[in-house]
Protein backbone atom coordinates (compact mmCIF):
# COMPACT_ATOMS: atom_id res chain seq x y z
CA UNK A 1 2.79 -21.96 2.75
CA UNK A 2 2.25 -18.22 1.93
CA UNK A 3 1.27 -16.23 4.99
CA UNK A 4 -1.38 -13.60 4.71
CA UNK A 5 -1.97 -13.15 8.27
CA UNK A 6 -0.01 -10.45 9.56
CA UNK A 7 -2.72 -8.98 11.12
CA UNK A 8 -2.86 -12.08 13.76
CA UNK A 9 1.21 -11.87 14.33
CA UNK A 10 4.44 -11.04 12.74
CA UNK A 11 7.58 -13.20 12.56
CA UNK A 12 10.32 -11.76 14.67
CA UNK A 13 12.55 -9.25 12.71
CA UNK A 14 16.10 -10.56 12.04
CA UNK A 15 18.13 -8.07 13.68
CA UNK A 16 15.44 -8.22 16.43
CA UNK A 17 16.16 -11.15 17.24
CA UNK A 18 20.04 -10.78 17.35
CA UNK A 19 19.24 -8.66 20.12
CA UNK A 20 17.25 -10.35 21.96
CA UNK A 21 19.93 -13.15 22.53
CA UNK A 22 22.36 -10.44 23.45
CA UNK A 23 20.37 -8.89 26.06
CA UNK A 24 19.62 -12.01 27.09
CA UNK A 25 22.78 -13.64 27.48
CA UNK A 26 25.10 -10.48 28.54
CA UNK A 27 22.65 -8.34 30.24
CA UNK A 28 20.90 -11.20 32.33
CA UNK A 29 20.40 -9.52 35.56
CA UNK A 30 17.31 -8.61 36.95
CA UNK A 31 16.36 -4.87 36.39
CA UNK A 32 15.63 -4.33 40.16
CA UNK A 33 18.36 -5.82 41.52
CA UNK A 34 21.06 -3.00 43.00
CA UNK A 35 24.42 -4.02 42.07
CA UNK A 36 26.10 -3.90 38.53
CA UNK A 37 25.01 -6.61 36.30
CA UNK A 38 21.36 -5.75 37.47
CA UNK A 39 22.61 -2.24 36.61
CA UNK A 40 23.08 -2.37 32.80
CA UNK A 41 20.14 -4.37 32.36
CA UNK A 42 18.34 -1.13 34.23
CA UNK A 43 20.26 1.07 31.52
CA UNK A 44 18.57 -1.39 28.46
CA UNK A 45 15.12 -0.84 30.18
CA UNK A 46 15.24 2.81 30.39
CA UNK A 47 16.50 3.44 26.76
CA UNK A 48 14.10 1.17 25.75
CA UNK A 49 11.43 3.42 27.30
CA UNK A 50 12.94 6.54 26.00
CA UNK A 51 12.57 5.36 22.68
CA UNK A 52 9.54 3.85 23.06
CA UNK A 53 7.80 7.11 24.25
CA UNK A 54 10.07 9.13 21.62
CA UNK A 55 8.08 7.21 19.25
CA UNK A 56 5.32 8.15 20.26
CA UNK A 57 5.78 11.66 20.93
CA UNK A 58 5.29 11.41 25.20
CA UNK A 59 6.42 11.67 28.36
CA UNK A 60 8.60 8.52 28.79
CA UNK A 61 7.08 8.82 32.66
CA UNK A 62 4.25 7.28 30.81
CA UNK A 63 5.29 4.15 29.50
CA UNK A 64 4.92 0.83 31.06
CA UNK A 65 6.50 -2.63 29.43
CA UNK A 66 3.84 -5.26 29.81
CA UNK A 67 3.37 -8.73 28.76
CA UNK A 68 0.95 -7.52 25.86
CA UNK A 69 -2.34 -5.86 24.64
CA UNK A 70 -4.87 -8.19 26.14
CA UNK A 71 -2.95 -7.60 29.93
CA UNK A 72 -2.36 -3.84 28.77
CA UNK A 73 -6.07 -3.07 27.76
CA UNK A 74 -7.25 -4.63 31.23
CA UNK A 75 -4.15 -2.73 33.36
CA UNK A 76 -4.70 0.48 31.57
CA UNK A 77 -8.48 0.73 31.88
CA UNK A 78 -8.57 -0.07 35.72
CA UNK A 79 -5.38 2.64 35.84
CA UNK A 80 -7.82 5.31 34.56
CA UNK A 81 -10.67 4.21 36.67
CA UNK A 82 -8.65 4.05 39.55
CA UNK A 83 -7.37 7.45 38.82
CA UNK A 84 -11.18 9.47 39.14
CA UNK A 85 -13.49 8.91 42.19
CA UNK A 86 -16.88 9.03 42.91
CA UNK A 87 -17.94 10.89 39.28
CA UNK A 88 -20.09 7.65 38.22
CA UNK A 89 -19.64 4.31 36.82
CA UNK A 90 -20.70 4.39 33.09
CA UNK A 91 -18.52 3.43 30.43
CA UNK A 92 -18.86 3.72 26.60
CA UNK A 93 -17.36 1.21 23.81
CA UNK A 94 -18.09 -0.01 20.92
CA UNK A 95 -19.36 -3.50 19.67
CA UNK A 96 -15.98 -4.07 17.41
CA UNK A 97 -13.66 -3.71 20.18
CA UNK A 98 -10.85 -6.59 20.94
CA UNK A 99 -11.72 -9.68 23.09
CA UNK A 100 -9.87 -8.01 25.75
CA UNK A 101 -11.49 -5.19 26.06
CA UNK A 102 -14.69 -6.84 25.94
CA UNK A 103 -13.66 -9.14 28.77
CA UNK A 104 -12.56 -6.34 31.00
CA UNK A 105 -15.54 -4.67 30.74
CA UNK A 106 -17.91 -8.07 31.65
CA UNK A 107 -15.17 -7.95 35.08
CA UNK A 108 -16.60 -4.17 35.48
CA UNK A 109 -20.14 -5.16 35.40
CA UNK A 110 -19.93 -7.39 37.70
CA UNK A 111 -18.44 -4.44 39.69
CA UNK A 112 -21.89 -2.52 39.05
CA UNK A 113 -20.42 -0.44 36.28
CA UNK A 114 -22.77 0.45 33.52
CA UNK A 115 -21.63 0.10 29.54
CA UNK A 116 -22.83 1.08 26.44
CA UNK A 117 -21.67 -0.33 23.27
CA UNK A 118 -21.88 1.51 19.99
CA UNK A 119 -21.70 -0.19 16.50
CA UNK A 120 -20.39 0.64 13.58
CA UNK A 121 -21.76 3.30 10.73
CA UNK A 122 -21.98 1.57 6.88
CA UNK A 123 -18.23 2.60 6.59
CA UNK A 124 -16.96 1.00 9.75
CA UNK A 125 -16.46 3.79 11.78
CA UNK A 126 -18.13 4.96 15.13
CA UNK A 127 -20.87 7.42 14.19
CA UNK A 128 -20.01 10.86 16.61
CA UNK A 129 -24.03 11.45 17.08
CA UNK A 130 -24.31 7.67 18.14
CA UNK A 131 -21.55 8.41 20.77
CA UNK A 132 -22.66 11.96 22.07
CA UNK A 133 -26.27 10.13 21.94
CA UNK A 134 -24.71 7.52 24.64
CA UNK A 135 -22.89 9.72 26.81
CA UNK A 136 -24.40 10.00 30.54
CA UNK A 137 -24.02 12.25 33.42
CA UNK A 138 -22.26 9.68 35.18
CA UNK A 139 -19.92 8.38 32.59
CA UNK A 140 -16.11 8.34 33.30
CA UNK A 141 -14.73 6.28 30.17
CA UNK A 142 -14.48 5.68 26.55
CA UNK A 143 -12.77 2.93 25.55
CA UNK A 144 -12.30 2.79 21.69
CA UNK A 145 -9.67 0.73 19.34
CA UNK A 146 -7.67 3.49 17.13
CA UNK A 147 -7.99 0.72 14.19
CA UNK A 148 -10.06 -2.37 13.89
CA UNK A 149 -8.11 -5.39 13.70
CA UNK A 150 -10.65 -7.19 11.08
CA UNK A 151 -11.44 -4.56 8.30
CA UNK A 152 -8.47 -2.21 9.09
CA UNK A 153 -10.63 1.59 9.55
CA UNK A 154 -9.37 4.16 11.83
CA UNK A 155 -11.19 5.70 14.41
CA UNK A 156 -12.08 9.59 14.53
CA UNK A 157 -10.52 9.60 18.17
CA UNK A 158 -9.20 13.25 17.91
CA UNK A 159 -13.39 14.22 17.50
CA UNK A 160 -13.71 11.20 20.48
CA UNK A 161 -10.94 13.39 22.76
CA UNK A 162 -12.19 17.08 22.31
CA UNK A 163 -16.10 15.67 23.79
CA UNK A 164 -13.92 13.90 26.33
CA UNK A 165 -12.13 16.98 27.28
CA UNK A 166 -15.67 18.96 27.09
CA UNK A 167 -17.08 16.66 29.60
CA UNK A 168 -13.70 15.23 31.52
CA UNK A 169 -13.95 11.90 30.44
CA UNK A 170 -11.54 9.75 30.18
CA UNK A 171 -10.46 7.90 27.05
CA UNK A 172 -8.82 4.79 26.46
CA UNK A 173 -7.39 3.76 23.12
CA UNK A 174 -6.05 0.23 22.03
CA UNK A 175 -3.47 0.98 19.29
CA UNK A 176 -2.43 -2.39 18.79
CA UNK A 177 -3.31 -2.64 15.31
CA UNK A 178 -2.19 0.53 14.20
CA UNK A 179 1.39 1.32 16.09
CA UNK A 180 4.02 0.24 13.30
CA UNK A 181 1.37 0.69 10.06
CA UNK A 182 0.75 4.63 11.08
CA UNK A 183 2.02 7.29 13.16
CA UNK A 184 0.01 7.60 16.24
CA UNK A 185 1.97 10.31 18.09
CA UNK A 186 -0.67 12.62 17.42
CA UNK A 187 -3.13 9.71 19.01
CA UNK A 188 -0.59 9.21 21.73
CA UNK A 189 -0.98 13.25 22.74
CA UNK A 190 -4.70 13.19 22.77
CA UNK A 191 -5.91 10.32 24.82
CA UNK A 192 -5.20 9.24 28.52
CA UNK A 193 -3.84 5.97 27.99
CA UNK A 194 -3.46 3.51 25.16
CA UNK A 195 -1.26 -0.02 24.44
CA UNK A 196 0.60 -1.32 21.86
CA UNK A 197 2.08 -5.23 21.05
CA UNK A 198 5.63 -6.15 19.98
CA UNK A 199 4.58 -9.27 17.73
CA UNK A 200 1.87 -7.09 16.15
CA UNK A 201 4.94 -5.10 14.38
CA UNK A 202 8.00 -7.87 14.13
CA UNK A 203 8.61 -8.25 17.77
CA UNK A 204 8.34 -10.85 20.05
CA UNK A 205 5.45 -12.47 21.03
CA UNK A 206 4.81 -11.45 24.72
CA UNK A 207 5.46 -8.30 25.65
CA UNK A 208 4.03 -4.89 24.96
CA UNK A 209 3.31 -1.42 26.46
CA UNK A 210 0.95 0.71 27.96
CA UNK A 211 1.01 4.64 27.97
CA UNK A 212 -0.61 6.22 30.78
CA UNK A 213 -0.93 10.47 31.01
CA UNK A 214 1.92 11.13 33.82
CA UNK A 215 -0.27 13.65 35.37
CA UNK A 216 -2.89 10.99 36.69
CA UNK A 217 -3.01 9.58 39.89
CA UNK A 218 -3.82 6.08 39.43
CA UNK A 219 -3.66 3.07 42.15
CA UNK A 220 -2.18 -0.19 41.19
CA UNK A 221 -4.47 -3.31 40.59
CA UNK A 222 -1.77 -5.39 42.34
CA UNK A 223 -1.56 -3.79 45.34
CA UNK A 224 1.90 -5.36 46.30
CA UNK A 225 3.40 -5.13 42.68
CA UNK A 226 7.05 -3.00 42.54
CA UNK A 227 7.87 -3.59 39.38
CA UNK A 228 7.38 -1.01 36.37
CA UNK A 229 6.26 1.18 39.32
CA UNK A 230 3.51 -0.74 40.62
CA UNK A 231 1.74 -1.28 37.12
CA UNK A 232 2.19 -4.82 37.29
CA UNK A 233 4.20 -7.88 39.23
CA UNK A 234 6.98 -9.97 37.61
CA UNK A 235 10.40 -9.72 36.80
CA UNK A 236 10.27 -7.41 34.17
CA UNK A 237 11.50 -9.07 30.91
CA UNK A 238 14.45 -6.49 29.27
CA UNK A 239 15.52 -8.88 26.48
CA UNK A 240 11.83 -8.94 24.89
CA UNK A 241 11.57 -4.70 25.50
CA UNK A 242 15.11 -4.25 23.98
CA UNK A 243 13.78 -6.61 20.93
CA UNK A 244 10.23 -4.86 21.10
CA UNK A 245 12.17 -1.16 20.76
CA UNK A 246 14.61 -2.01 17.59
CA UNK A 247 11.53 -3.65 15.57
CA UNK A 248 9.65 -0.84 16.60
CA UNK A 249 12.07 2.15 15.43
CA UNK A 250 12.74 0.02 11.79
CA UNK A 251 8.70 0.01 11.45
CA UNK A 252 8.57 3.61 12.03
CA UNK A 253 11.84 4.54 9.99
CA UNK A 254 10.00 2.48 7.16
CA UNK A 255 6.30 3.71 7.50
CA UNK A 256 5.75 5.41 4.08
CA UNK A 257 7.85 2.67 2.04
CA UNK A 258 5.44 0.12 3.74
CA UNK A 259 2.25 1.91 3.28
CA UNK A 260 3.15 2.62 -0.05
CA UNK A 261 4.25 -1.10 -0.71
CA UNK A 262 0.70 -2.40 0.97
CA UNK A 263 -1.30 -0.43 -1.20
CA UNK A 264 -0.05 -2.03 -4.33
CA UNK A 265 -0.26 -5.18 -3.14
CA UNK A 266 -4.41 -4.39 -2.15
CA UNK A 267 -4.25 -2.92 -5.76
CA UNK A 268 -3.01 -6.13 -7.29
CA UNK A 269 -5.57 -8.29 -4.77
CA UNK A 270 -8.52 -6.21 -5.86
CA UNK A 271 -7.85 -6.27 -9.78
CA UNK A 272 -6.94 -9.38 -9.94
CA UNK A 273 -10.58 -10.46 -8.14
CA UNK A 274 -12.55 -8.09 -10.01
CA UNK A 275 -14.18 -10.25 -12.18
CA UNK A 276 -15.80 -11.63 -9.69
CA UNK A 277 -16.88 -8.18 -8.74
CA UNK A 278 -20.51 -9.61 -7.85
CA UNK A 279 -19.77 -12.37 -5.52
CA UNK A 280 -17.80 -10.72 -2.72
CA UNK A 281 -18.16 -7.83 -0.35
CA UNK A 282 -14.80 -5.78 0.50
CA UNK A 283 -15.11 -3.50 3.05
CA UNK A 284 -13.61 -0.10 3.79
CA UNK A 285 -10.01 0.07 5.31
CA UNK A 286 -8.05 2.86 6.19
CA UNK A 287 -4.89 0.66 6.66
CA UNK A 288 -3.99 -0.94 3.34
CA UNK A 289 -2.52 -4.26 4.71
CA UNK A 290 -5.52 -5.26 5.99
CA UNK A 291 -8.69 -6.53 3.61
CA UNK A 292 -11.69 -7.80 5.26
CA UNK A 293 -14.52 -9.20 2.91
CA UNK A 294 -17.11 -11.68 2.23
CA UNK A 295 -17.97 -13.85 -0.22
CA UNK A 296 -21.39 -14.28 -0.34
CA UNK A 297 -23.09 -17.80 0.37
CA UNK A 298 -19.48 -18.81 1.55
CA UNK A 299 -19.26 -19.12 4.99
CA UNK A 300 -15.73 -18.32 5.77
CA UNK A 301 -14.37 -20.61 7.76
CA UNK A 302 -14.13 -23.13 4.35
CA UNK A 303 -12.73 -20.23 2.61
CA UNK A 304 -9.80 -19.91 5.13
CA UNK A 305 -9.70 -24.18 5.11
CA UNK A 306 -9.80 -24.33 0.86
CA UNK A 307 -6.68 -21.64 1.24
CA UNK A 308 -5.05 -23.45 3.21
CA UNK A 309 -4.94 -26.51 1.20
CA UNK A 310 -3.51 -24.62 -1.46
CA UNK A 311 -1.07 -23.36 0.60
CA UNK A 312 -2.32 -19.82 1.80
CA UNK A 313 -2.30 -19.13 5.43
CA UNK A 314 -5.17 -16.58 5.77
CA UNK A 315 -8.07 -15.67 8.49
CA UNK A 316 -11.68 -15.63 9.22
CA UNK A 317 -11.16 -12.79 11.57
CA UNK A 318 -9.27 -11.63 15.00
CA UNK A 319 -7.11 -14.53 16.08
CA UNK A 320 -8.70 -14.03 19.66
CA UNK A 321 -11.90 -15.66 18.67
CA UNK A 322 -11.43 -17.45 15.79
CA UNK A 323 -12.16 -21.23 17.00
CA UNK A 324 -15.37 -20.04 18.69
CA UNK A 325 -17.99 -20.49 16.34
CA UNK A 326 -19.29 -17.08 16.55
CA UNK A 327 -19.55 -14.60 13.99
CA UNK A 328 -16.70 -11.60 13.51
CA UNK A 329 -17.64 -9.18 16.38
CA UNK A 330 -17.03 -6.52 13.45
CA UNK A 331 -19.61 -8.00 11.06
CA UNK A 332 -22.05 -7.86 13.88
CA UNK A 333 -21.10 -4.12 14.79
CA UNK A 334 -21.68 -3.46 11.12
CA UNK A 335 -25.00 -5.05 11.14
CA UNK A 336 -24.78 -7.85 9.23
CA UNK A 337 -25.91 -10.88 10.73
CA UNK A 338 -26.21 -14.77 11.10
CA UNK A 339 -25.04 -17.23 8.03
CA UNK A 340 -23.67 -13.55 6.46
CA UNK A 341 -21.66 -12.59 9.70
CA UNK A 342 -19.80 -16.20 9.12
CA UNK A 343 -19.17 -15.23 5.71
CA UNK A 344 -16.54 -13.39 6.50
CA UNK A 345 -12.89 -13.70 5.74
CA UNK A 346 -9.35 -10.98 6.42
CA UNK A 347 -6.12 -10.74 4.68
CA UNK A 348 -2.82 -9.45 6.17
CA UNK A 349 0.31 -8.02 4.29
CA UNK A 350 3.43 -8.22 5.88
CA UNK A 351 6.64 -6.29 4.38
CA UNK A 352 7.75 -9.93 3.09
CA UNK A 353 4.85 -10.14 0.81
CA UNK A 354 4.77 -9.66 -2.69
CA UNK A 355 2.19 -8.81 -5.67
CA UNK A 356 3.04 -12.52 -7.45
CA UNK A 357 1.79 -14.12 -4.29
CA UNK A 358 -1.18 -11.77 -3.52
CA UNK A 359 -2.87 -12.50 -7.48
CA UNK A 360 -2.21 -16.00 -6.89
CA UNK A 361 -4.37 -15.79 -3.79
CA UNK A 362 -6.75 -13.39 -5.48
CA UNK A 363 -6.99 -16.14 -8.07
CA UNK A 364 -7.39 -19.08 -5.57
CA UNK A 365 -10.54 -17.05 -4.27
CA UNK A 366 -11.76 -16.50 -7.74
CA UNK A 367 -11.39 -20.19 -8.10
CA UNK A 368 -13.10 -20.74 -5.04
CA UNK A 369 -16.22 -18.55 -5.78
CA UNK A 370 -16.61 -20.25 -8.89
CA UNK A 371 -16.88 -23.61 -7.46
CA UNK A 372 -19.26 -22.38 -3.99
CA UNK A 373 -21.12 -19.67 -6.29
């Protein structure tokens, strides 16, 4: 099976991995605990935040290790709220945005908070007007992904965070898909909090991190959690962070020989399917591992299944809601709708893949249209 789902999850790097049963085995203790052994697994934790937050440019005050984006977007957005009071409770988002943001914004209507969801312009990306357009006396929050996880464009959050600083708003980002593929220190200086996930960029599955601006004054959502400083409860798991931090410094050593190396392989993808130029819709991406498309008449889901049985492992969208029967939240934000929302299909580089295997899956597809078209 070839694997063009990297998007969805990474395998754990190699030398991550080493580490990981290292830490594990020889620094076992528990972070918290006082005497030695709980000690030098303290040490591990706080070099792994150092270079966590040297990564991204911040305050290493900032940084909190958590199980993951979904529990980061949900711990980082009541941070922030928790952090203003009484100045309204409108938020803005937009329609695109991960499951888990979506969810923790449903929790926050139920709490009488207000939201507005924006789509997407004809190039993916959050039209400015659209946004100033929503903004309210009373709102307190943006919440906006730095890159969307199904057609790979980027955000214009540095235009998001100068009207947020105009109007002191806060503004959340999830950076989940982008942290590893792109440098996002100058994201990480500009917004008040965002999150990041190990297995998105050859860590282990399960943990992640949250950045938080030091300077706010936030309350915790557990109210008796110690660890990580109150952010959240549970013993605080140093192997997986250790892991996390070495996978993350070898993507960000690496980051122009991968981007480079991802946009020949969308090269080879896209001239390899061009003669069926006609049948398919590819839409923009600003990160070059990630193609999302359709194939028109095709719904996707027997795309991804005909793949499959020829031994490509690819997606009909984020892993988070594939199974539901629903179309991609992104085809919906970008206006296209029913039977042509379920058309859709993504495909993931990884640093393992090569241009041999992406024209034989370009070719599959080909072979695929010509049998469906």
């Amino acid at each position: 099976m070839k694997y063009f789902d990297y998007a969805a999850s990474c395998p754990l790097d190699k030398e991550a991995a080493q580490v990981y049963v290292q830490a594990a085995t020889d620094y076992y203790g528990n972070s918290s605990s006082l005497h030695d052994i709980g000690s030098q697994a303290l040490d591990l934790l706080e070099n792994s935040r150092y270079e966590i937050a040297n990564l991204l440019g911040v305050d290493k005050a900032g940084i909190y290790f958590t199980s993951g984006g979904s529990e980061g977007n949900f711990l980082a957005i009541h941070a922030l709220l928790s952090s203003i009071k009484n100045k309204g409770k409108h938020i803005v988002t937009g329609m695109a945005e991960h499951s888990s943001i979506h969810s923790t914004l449903e929790k926050l209507r139920q709490e009488d908070y207000e939201v507005t969801t924006l789509p997407f312009d004809a190039s993916g990306h959050i039209s400015i007007n659209q946004l100033i357009g929503a903004l309210r006396e009373d709102t307190v929050l943006i919440t906006l992904q730095h890159g969307n996880s199904e057609i790979g464009t980027i955000q214009p959050l540095e235009e998001v965070s100068a009207i947020c600083k105009e109007k002191g708003i806060l503004l959340h980002s999830d950076c989940v898909q982008t942290f590893g593929k792109t440098d996002i220190k100058p994201i990480a200086r500009i917004v008040d909090s965002l999150t990041i996930s190990g297995h998105k960029f050859y860590g282990p599955k399960g943990i992640g991190a949250v950045y938080i601006q030091p300077h706010l004054q936030w309350m915790p959502y557990h109210p008796s959690a110690t660890h990580e400083k109150g952010f959240r409860p549970g013993t605080v798991n140093v192997p997986a962070i250790v892991a996390m931090t070495i996978a993350a410094k070898k993507a960000y050593e690496n980051l122009d020989n991968y981007h480079k190396h991802y946009e020949i392989l969308r090269n080879a993808f896209i001239n390899t399917l061009e003669p069926h130029l006609l049948n398919f819709v590819m839409y923009n991406s600003d990160i070059p591992s990630t193609i999302g498309m359709r194939i028109k008449g095709v719904e996707g889901q027997m795309v991804m299944l005909e793949c499959n049985r020829f031994g490509f492992a690819i997606s009909t969208g984020s892993a988070c809601q594939v199974g539901q029967q629903t179309p991609s939240k992104t085809m919906l934000a970008l206006g296209v709708e029913d039977k042509s929302a379920k058309e859709f299909i993504r495909i993931s580089f990884g640093r393992e893949t090569n241009v041999e295997d992406v024209r034989e899956l370009a070719l599959t597809i080909g072979r695929i249209i010509q049998e469906q078209t």
